[in-house]
PDB file of N, CA and C in Angstrom:
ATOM      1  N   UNK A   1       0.840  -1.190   0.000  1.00  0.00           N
ATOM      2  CA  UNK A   1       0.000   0.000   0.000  1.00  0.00           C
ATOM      3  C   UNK A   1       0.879   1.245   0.000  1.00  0.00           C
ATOM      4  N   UNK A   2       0.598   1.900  -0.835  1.00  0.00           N
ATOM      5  CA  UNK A   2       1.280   3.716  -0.714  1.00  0.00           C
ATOM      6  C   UNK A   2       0.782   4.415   0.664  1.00  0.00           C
ATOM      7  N   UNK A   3       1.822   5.356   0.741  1.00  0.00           N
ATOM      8  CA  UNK A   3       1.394   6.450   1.879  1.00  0.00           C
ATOM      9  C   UNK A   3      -0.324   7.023   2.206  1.00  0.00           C
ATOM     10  N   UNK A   4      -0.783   7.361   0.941  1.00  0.00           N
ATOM     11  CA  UNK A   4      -2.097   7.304   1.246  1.00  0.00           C
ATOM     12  C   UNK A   4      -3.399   6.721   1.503  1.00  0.00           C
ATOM     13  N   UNK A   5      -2.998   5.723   1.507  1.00  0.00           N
ATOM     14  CA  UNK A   5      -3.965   4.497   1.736  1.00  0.00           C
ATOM     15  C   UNK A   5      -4.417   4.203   2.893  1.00  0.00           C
ATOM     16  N   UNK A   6      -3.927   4.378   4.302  1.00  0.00           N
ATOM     17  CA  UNK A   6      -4.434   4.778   5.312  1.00  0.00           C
ATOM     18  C   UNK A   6      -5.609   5.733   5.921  1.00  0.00           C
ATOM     19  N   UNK A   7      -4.944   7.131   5.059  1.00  0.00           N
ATOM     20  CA  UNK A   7      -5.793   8.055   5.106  1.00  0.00           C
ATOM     21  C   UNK A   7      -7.347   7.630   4.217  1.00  0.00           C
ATOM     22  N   UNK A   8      -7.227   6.998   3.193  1.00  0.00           N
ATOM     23  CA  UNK A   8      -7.994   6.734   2.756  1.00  0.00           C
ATOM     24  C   UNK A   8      -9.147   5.924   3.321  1.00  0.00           C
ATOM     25  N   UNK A   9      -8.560   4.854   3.931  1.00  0.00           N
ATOM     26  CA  UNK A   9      -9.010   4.022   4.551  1.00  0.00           C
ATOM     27  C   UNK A   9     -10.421   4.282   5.617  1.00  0.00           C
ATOM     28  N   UNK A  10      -9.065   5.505   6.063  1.00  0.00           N
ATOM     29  CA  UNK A  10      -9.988   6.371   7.729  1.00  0.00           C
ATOM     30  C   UNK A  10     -11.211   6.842   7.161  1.00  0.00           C
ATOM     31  N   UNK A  11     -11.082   7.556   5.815  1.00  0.00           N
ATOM     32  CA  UNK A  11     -12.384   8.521   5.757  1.00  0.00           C
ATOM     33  C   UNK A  11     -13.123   7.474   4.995  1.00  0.00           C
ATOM     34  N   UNK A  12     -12.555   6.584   3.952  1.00  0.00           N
ATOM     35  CA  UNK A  12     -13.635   5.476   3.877  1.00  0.00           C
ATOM     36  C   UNK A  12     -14.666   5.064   4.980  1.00  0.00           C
ATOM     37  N   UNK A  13     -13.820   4.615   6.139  1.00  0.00           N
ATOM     38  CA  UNK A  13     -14.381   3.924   7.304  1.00  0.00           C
ATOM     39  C   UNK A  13     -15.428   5.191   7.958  1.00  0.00           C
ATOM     40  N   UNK A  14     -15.179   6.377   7.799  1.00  0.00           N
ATOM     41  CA  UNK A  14     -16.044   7.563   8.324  1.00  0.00           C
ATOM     42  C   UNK A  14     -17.130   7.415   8.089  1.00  0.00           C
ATOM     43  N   UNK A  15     -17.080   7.176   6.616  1.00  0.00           N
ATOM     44  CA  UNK A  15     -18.010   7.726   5.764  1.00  0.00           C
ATOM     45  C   UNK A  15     -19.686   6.702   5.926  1.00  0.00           C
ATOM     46  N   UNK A  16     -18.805   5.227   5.874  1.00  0.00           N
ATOM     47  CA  UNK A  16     -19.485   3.985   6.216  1.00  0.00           C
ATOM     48  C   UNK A  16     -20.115   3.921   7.652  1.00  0.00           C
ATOM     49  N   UNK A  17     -19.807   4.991   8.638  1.00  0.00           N
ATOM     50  CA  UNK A  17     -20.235   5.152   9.808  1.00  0.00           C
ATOM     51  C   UNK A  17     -21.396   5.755   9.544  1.00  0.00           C
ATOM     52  N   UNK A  18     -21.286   7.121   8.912  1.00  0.00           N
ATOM     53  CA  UNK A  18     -22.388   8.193   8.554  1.00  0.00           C
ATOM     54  C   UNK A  18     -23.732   7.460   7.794  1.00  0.00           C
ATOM     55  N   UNK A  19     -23.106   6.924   6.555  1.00  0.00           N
ATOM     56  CA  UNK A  19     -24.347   6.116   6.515  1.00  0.00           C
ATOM     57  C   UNK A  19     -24.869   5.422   7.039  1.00  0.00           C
ATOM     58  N   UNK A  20     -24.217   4.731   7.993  1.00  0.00           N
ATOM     59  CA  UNK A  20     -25.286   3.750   8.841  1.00  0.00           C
ATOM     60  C   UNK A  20     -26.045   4.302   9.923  1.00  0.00           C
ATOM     61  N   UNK A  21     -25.305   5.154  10.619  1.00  0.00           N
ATOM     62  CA  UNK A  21     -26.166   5.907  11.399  1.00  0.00           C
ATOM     63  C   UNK A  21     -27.345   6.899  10.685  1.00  0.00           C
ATOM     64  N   UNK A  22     -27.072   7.226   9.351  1.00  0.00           N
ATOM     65  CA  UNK A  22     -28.036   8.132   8.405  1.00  0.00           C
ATOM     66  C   UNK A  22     -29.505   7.076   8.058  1.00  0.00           C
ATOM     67  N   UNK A  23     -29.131   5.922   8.256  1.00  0.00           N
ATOM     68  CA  UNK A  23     -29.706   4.578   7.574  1.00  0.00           C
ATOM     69  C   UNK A  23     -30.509   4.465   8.457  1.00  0.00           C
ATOM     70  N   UNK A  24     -30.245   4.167   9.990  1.00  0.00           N
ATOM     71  CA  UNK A  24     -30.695   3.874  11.204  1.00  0.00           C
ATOM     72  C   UNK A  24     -31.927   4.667  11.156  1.00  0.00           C
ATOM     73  N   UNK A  25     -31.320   6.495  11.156  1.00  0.00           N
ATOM     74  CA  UNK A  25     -32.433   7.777  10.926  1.00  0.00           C
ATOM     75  C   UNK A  25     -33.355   7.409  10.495  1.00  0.00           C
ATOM     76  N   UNK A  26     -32.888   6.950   8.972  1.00  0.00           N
ATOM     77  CA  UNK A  26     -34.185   7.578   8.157  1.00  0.00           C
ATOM     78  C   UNK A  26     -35.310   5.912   8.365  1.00  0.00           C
ATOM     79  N   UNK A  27     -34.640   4.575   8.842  1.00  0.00           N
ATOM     80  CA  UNK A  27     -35.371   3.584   8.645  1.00  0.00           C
ATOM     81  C   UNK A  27     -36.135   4.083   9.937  1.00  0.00           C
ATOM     82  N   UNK A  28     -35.672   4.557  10.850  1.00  0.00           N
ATOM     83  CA  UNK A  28     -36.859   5.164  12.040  1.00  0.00           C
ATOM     84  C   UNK A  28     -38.080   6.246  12.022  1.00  0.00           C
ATOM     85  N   UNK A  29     -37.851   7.185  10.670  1.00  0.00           N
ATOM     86  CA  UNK A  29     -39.010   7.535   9.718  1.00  0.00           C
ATOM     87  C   UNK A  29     -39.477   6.907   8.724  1.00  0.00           C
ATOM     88  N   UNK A  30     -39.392   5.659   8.881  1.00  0.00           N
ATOM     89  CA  UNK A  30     -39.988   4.732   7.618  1.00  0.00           C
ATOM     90  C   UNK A  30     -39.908   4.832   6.078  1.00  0.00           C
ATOM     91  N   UNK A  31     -38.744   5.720   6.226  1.00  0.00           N
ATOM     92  CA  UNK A  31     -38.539   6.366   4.704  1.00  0.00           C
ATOM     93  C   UNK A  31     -37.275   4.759   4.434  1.00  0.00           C
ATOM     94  N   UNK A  32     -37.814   4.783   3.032  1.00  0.00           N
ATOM     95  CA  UNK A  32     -36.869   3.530   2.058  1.00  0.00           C
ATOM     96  C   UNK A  32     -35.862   3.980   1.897  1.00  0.00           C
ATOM     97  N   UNK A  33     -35.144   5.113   1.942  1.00  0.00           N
ATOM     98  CA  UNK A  33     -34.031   5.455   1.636  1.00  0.00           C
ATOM     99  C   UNK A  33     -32.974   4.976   2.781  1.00  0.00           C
ATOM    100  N   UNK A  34     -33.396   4.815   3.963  1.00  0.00           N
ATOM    101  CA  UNK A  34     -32.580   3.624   4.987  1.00  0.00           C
ATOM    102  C   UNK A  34     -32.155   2.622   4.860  1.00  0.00           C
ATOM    103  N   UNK A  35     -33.287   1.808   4.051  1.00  0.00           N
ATOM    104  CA  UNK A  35     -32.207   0.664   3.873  1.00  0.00           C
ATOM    105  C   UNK A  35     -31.300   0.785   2.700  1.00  0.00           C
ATOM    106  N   UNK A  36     -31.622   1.836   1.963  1.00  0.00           N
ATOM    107  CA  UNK A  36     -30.623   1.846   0.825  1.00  0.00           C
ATOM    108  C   UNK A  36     -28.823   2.118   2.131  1.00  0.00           C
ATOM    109  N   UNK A  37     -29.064   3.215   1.929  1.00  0.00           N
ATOM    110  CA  UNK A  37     -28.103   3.751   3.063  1.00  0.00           C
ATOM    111  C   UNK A  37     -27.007   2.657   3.598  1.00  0.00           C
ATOM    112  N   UNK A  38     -28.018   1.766   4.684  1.00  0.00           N
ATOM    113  CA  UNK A  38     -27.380   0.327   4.926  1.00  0.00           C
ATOM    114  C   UNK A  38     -26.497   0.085   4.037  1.00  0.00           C
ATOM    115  N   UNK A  39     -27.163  -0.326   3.208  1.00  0.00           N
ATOM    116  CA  UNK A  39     -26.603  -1.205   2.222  1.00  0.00           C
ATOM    117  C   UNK A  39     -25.370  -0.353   1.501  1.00  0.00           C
ATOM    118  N   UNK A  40     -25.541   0.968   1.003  1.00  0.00           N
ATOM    119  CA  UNK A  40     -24.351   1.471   0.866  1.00  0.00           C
ATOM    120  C   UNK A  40     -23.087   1.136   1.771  1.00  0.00           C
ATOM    121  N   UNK A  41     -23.611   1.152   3.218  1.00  0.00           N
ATOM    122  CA  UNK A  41     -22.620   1.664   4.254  1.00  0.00           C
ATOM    123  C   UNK A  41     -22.111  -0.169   4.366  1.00  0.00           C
ATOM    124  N   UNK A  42     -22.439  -1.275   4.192  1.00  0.00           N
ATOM    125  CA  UNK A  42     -22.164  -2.225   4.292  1.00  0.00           C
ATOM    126  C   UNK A  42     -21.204  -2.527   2.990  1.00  0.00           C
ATOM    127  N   UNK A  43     -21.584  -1.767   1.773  1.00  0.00           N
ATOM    128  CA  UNK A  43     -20.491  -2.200   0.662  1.00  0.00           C
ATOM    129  C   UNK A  43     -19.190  -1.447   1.138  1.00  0.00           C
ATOM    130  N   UNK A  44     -19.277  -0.741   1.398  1.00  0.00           N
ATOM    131  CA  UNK A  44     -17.905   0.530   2.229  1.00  0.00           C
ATOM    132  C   UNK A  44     -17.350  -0.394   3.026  1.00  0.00           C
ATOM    133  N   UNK A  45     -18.478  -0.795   4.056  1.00  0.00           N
ATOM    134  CA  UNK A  45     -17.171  -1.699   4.785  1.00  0.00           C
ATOM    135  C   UNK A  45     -16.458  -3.051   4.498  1.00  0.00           C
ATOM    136  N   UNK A  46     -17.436  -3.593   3.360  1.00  0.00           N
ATOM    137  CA  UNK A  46     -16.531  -4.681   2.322  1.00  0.00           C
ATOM    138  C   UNK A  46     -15.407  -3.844   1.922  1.00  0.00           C
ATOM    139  N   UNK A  47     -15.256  -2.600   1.099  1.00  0.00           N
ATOM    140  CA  UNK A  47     -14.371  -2.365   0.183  1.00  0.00           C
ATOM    141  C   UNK A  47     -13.081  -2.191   1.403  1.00  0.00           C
ATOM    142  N   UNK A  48     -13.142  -1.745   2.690  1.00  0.00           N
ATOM    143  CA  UNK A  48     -12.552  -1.643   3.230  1.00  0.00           C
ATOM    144  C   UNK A  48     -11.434  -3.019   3.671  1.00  0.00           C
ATOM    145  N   UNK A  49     -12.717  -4.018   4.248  1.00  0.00           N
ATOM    146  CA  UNK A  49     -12.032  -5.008   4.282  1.00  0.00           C
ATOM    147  C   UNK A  49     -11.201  -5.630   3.623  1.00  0.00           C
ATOM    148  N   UNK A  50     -11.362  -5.615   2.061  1.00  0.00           N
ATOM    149  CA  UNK A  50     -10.897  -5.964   0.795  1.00  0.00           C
ATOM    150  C   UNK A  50      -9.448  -5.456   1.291  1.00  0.00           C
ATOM    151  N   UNK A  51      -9.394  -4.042   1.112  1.00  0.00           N
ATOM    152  CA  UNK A  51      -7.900  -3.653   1.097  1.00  0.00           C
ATOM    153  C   UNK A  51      -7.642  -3.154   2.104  1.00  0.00           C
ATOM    154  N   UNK A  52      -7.594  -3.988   3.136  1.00  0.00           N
ATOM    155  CA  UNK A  52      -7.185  -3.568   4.197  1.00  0.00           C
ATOM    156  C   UNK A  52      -6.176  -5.037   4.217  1.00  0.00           C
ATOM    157  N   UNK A  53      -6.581  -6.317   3.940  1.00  0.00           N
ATOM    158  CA  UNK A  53      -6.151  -7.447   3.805  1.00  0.00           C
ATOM    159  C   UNK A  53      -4.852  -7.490   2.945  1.00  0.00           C
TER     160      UNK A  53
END
């Protein structure tokens, strides 16, 4: 991995936080856009895992 890949990593991993907690939100107003969210925030933390390995 290069020097930036860490950093990358971090705000990847941020970002995958935000949506899930954004996910949590909106599935608690019954709006569909929550589970999308999820599901974003769950591919983030695959991609993470991927190259983190």
């Amino acid at each position: 991995m290069n020097d930036m890949a860490p950093a990358l990593l971090s705000l990847m991993m941020i970002a995958a936080i935000a949506l899930a907690i954004g996910g949590v939100v909106q599935m608690r107003r019954r709006e569909k856009r929550g589970w999308l969210m999820l599901v974003a925030a769950l591919v983030i933390f695959g991609n993470v895992l991927i190259r983190a390995l």
